[in-house]
C-alpha atoms as a PDB file:
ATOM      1  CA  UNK A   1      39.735  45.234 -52.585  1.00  0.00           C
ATOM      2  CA  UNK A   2      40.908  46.714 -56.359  1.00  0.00           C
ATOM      3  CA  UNK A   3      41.286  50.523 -56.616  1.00  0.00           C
ATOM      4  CA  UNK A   4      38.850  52.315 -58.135  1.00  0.00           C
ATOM      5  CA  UNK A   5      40.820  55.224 -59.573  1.00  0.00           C
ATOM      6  CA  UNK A   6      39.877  54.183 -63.037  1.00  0.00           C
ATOM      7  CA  UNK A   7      43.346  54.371 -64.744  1.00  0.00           C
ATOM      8  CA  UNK A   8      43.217  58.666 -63.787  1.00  0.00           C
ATOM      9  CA  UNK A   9      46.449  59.726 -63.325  1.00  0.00           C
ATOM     10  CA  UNK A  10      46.362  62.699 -60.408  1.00  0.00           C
ATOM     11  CA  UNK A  11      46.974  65.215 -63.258  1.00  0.00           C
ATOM     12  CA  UNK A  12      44.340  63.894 -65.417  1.00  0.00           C
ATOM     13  CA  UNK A  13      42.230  64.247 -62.196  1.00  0.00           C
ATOM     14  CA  UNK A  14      43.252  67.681 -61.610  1.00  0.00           C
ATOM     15  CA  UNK A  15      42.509  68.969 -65.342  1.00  0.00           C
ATOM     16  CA  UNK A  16      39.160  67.644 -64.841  1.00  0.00           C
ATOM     17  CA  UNK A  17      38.806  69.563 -61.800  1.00  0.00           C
ATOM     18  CA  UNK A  18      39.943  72.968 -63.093  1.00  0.00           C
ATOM     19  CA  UNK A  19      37.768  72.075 -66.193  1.00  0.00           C
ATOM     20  CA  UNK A  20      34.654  71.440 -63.834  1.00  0.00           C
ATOM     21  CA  UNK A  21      35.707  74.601 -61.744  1.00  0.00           C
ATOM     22  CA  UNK A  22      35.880  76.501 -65.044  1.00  0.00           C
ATOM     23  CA  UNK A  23      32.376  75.235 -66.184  1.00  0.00           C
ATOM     24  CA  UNK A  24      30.783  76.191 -63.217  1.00  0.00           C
ATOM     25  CA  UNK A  25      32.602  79.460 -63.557  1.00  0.00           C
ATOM     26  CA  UNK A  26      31.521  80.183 -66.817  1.00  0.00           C
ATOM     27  CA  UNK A  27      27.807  79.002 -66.327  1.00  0.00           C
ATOM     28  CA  UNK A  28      27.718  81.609 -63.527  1.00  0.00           C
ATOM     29  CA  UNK A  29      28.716  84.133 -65.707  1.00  0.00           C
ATOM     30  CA  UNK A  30      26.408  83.492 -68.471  1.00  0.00           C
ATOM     31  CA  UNK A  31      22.965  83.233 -66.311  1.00  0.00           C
ATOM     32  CA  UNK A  32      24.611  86.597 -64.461  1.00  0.00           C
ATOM     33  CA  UNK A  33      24.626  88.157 -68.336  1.00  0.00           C
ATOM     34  CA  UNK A  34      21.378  86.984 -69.415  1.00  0.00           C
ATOM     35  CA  UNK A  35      19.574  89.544 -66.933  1.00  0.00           C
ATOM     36  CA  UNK A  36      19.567  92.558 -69.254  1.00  0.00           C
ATOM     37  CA  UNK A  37      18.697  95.889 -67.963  1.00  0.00           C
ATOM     38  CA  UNK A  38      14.887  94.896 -69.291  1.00  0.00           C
ATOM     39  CA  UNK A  39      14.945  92.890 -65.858  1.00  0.00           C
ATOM     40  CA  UNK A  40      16.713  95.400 -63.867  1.00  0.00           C
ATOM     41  CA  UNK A  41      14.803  96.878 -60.875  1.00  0.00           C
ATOM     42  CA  UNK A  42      13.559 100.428 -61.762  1.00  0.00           C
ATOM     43  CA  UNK A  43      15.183 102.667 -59.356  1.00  0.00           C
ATOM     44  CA  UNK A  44      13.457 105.918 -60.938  1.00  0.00           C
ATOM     45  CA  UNK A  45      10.314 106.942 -62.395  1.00  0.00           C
ATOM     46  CA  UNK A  46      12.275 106.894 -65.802  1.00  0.00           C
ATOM     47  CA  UNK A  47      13.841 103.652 -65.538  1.00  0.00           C
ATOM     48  CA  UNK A  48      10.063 102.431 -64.677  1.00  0.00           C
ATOM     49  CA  UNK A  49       8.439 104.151 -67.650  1.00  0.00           C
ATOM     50  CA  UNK A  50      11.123 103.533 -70.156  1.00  0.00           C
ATOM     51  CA  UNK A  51      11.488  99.489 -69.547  1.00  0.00           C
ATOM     52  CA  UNK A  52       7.734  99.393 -69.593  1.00  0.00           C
ATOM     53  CA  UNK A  53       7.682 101.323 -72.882  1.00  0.00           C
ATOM     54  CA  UNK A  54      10.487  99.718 -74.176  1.00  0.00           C
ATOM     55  CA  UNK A  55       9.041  96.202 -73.745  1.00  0.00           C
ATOM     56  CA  UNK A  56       6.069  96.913 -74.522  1.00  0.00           C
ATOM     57  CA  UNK A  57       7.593  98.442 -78.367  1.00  0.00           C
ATOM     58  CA  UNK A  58       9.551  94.997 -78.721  1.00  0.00           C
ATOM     59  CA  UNK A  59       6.555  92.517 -78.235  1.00  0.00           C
ATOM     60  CA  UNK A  60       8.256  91.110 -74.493  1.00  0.00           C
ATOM     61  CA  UNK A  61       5.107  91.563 -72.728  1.00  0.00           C
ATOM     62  CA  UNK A  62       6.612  89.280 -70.065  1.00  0.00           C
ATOM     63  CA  UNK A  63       8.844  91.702 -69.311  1.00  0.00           C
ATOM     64  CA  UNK A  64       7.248  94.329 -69.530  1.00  0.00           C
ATOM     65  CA  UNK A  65       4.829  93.222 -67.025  1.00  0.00           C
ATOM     66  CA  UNK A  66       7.136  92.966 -64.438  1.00  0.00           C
ATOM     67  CA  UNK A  67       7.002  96.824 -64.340  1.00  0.00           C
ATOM     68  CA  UNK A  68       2.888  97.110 -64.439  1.00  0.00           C
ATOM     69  CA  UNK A  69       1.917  98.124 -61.025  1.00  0.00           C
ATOM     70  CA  UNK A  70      -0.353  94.736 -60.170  1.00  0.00           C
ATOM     71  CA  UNK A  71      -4.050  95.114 -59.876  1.00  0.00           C
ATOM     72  CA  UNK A  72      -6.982  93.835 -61.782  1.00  0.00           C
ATOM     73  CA  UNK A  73      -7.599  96.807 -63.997  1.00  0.00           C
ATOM     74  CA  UNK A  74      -4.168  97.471 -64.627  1.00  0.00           C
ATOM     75  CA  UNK A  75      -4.140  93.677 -65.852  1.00  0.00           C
ATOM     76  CA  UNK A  76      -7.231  93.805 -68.088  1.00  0.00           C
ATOM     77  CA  UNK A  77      -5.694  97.356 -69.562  1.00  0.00           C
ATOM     78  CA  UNK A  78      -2.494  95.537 -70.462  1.00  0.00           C
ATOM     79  CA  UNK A  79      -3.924  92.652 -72.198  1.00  0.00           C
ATOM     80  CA  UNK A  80      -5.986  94.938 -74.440  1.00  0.00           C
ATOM     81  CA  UNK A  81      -2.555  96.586 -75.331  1.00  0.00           C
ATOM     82  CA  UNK A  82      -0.770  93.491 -75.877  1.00  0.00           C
ATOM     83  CA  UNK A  83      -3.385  92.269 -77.869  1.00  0.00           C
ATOM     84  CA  UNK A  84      -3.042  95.277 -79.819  1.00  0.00           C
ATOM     85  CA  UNK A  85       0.001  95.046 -80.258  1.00  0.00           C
ATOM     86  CA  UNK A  86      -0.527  91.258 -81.911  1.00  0.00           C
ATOM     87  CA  UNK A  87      -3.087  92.404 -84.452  1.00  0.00           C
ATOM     88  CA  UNK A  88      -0.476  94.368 -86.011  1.00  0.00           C
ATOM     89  CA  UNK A  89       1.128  92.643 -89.280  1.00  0.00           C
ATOM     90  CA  UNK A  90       4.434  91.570 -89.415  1.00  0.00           C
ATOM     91  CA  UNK A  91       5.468  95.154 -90.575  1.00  0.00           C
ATOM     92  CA  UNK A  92       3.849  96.995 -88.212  1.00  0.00           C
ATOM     93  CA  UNK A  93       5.316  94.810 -85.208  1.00  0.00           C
ATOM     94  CA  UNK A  94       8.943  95.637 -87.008  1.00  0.00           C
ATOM     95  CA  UNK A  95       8.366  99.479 -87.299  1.00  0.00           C
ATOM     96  CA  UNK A  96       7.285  99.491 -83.549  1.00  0.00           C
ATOM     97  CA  UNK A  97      10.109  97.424 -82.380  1.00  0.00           C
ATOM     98  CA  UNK A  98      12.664  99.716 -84.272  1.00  0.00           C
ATOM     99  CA  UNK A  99      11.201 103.103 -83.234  1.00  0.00           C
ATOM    100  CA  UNK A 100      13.003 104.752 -80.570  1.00  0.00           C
ATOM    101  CA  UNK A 101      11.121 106.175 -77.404  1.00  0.00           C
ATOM    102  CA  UNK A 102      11.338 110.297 -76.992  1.00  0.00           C
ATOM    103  CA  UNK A 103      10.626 111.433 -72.923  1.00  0.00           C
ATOM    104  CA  UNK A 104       8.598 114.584 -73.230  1.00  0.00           C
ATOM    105  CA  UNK A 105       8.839 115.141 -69.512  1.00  0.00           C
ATOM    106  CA  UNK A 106       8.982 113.840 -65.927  1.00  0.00           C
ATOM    107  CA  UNK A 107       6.722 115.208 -63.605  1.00  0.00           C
ATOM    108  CA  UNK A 108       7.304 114.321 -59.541  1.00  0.00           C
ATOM    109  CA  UNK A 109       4.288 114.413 -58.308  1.00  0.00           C
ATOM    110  CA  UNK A 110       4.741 113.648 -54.672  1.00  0.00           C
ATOM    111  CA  UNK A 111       7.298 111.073 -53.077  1.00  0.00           C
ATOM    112  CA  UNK A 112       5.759 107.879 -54.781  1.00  0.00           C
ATOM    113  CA  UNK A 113       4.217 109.331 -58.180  1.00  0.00           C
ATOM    114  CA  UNK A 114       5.299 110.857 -60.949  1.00  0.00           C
ATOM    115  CA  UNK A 115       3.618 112.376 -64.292  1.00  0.00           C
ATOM    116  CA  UNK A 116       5.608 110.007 -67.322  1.00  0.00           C
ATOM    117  CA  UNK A 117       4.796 112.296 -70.748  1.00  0.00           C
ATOM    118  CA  UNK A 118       6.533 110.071 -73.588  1.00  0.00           C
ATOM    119  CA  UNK A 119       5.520 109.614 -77.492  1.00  0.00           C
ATOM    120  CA  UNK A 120       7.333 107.051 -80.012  1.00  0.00           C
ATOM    121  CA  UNK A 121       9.397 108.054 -83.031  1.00  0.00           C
ATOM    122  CA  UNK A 122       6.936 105.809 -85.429  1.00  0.00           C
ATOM    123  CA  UNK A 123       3.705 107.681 -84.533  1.00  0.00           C
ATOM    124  CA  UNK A 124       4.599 111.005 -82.352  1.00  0.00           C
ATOM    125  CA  UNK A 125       1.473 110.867 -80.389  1.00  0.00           C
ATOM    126  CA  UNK A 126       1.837 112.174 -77.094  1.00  0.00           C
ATOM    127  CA  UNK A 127       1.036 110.059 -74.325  1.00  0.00           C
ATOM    128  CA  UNK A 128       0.889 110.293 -70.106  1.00  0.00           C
ATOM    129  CA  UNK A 129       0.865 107.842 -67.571  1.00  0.00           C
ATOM    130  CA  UNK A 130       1.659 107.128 -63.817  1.00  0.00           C
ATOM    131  CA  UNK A 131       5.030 106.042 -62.473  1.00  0.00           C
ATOM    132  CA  UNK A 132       4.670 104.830 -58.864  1.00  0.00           C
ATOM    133  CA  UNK A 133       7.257 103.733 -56.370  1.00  0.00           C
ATOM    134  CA  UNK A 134       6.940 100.106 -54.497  1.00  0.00           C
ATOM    135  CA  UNK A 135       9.458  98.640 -52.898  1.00  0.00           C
ATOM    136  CA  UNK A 136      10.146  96.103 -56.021  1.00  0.00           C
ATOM    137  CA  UNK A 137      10.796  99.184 -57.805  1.00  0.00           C
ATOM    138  CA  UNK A 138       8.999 101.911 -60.222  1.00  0.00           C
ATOM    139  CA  UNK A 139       5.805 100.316 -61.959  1.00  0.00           C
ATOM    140  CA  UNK A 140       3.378 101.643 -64.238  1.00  0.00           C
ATOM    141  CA  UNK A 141       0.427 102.741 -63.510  1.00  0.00           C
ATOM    142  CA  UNK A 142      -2.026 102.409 -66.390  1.00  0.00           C
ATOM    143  CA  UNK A 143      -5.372 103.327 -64.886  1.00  0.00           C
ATOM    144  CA  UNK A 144      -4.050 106.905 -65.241  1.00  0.00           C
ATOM    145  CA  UNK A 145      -3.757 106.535 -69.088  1.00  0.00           C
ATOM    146  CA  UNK A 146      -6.795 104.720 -69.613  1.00  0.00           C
ATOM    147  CA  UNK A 147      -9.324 105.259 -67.000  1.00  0.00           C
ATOM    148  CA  UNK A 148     -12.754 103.013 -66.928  1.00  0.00           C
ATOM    149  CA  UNK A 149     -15.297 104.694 -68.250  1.00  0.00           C
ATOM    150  CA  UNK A 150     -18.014 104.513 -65.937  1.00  0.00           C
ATOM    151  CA  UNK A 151     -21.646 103.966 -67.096  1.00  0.00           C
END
């Protein structure tokens, strides 16, 4: 029966080894790096509002929807927005993404909900909504910004 070592040497096979140990290092570092604080769990009623707001300002509607509290109007009031936010021109998109979000105030409003009073450096129009607390976190609440208008 022939060897099969291939013509490696044992410190050719070790480089490879460290080299594969290395790679697998360094791949583990970069995925841990790619999750920015945009995917971070909201611990507070400010983290909530502000990646929402912030997500929402750069166009990542797929992450900011990991901090919309889930329920069918909540989902039909986001789409609106982010469809909104696509009928802007090129310009508008770029002013939006580059304004900076100013936090008003924080009201607690119990335990689970607080009061979120924000506006945008690009248009300065105040604007509320709900914060609450699940246990994935602080979402938004939009039904409290935009409630249904009933007929």
């Amino acid at each position: 029966m022939q060897d099969a070592n291939y013509g490696l040497t044992l410190p050719m096979f070790m480089n490879i080894k460290a080299r594969l140990v290395l790679f697998i290092g360094f791949l583990a570092i970069a995925s841990s790096c790619n999750m920015g604080v945009d995917e971070m769990k909201a611990e507070s009623a400010l983290d909530g509002g502000r990646y929402y707001i912030e997500n929402c300002m750069k166009g990542d509607f797929k992450i900011a929807k990991k901090y919309l509290l889930a329920s069918p109007q909540n989902q039909a009031i986001f789409d609106s927005l982010s469809a909104q936010y696509f009928l802007l021109d090129k310009e508008g998109r770029q002013q939006l993404r580059q304004a900076s979000i100013q936090i008003n105030e924080i009201r607690s409003i119990d335990s689970t909900h607080s009061s979120f009073d924000y506006q945008n450096s690009l248009d300065k129009i105040a604007q509320k909504m709900m914060v609450v607390s699940t246990p994935e976190g602080w979402k938004v609440d939009l039904q409290y910004s935009y409630p249904q208008k009933t007929k």
